[in-house]
Protein backbone atom coordinates (compact mmCIF):
# COMPACT_ATOMS: atom_id res chain seq x y z
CA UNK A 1 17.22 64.69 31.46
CA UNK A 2 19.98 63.22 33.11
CA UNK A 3 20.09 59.16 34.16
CA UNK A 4 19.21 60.11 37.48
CA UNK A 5 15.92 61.43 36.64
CA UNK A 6 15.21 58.80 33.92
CA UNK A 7 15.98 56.19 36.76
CA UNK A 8 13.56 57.94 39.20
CA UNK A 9 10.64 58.58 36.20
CA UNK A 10 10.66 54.60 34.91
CA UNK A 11 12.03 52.73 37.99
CA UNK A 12 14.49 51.66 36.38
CA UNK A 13 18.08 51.24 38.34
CA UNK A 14 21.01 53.90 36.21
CA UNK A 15 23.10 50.83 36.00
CA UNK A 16 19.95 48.87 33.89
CA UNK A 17 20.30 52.21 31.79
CA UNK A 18 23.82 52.19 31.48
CA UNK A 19 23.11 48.33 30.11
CA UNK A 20 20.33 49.33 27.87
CA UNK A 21 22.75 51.59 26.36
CA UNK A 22 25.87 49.28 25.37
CA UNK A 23 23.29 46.71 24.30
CA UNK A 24 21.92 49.53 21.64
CA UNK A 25 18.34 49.71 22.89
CA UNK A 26 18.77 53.09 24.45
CA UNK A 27 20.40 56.42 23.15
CA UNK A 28 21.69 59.51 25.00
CA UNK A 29 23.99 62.51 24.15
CA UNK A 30 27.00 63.76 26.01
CA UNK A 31 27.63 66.73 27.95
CA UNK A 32 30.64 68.21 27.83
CA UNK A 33 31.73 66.89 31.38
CA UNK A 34 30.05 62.82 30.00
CA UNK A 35 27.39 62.69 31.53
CA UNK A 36 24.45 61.18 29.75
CA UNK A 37 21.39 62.82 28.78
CA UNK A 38 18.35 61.76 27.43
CA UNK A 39 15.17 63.26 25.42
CA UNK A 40 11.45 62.73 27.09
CA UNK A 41 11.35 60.14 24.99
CA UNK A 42 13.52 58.12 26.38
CA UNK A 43 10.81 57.49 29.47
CA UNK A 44 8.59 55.62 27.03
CA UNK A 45 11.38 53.74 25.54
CA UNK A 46 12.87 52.33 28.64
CA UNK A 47 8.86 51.29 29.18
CA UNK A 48 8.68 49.65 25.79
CA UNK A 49 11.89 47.63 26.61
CA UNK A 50 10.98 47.01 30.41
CA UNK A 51 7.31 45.28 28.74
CA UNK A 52 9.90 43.27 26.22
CA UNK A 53 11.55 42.02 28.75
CA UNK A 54 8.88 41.32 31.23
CA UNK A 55 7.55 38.93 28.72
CA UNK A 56 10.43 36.85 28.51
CA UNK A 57 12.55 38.41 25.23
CA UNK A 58 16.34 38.71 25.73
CA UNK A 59 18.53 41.51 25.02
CA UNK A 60 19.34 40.25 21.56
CA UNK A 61 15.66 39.72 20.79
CA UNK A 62 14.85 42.91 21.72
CA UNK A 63 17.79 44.77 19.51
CA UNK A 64 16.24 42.73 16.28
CA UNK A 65 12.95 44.08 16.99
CA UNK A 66 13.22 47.48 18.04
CA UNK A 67 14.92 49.11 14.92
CA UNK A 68 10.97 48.68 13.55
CA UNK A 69 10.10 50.65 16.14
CA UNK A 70 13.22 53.19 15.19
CA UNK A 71 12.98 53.11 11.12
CA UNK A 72 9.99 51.73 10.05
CA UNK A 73 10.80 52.36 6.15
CA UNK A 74 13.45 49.49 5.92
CA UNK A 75 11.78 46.20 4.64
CA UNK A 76 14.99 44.54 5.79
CA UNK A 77 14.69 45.91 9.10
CA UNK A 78 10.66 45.14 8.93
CA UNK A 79 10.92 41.78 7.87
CA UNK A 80 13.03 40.74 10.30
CA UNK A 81 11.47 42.09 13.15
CA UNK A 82 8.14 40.86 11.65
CA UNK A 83 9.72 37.23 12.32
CA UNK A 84 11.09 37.58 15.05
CA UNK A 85 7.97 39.37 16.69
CA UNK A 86 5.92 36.57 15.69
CA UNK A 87 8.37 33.91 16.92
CA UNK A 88 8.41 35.36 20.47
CA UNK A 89 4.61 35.63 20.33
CA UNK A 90 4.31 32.07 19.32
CA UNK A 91 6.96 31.34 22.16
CA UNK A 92 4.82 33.11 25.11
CA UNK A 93 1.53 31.37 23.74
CA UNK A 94 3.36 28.09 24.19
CA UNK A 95 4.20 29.29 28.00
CA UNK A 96 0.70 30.56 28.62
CA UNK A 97 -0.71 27.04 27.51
CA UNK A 98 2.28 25.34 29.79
CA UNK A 99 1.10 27.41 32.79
CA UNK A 100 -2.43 26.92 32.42
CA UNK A 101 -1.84 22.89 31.99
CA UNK A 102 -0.46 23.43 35.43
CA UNK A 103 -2.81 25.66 36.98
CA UNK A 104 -5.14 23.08 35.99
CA UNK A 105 -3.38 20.05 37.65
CA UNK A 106 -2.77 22.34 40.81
CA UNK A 107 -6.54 22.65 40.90
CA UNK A 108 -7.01 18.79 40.60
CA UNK A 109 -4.39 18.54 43.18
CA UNK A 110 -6.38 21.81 45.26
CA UNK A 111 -9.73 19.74 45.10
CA UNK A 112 -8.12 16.53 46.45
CA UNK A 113 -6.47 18.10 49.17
CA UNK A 114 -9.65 19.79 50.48
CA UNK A 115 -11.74 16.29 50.44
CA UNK A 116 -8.57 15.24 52.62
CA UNK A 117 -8.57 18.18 55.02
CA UNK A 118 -12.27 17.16 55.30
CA UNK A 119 -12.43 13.85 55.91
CA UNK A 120 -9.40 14.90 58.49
CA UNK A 121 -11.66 17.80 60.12
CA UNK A 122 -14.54 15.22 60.13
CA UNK A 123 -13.19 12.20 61.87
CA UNK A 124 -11.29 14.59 64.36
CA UNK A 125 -15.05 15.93 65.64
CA UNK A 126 -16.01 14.16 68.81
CA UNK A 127 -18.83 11.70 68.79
CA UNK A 128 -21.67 12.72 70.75
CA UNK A 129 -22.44 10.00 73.91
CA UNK A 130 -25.88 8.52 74.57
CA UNK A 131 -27.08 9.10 77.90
């Protein structure tokens, strides 16, 4: 398929593509006029990379850990990937405990702010006269 199509199956812009491809995380094969064309499974490639770098890894991360993906017979490859898998993972836990320390101090924050807009709501109701 041509980058077009790959662009219009994954939702992914040609010019991210064109990126994945100098950066090494993406292959294609050359027509005789350049243009680029890629297998079918290219589609769940560009998916595996678009998850990678939804959760945070960079470009560089993402060429370490791929070639496991690619060739998982070399222990060199392995091993390294292995690390740097489990660094990333140890990474987003840290972020995930960082976001729910806020969440939690927006909810203090939440709770405090609605006994506010009470008290507010309550004083602002007119008094009812005595005849």
């Amino acid at each position: 398929m041509r980058i077009g199509e790959l662009s219009k199956r994954t939702g992914v812009s040609p010019r991210s593509l064109r990126y994945y491809e100098e950066q090494g995380l993406l292959t294609s094969s050359r027509s005789d006029a350049g243009q680029r064309h890629y297998s079918d499974t290219a589609v769940e490639r560009v998916s595996l990379i678009q998850q990678l770098f939804d959760a945070g890894l960079s470009s560089r991360v993402i060429t370490t850990v791929l070639p496991c993906v690619d060739t998982p017979g070399d222990s060199g490859e392995v091993e390294l990937a292995f690390a740097t898998m489990t660094r990333e993972r140890d990474r987003i836990d840290a972020d995930i405990a960082h976001l729910i320390e806020t969440r939690d101090a927006l909810d203090v924050l939440i709770r405090a702010n609605s006994r506010h807009r009470a008290e507010l709501s309550a004083a602002a109701e007119p008094v009812a006269r005595s005849a």
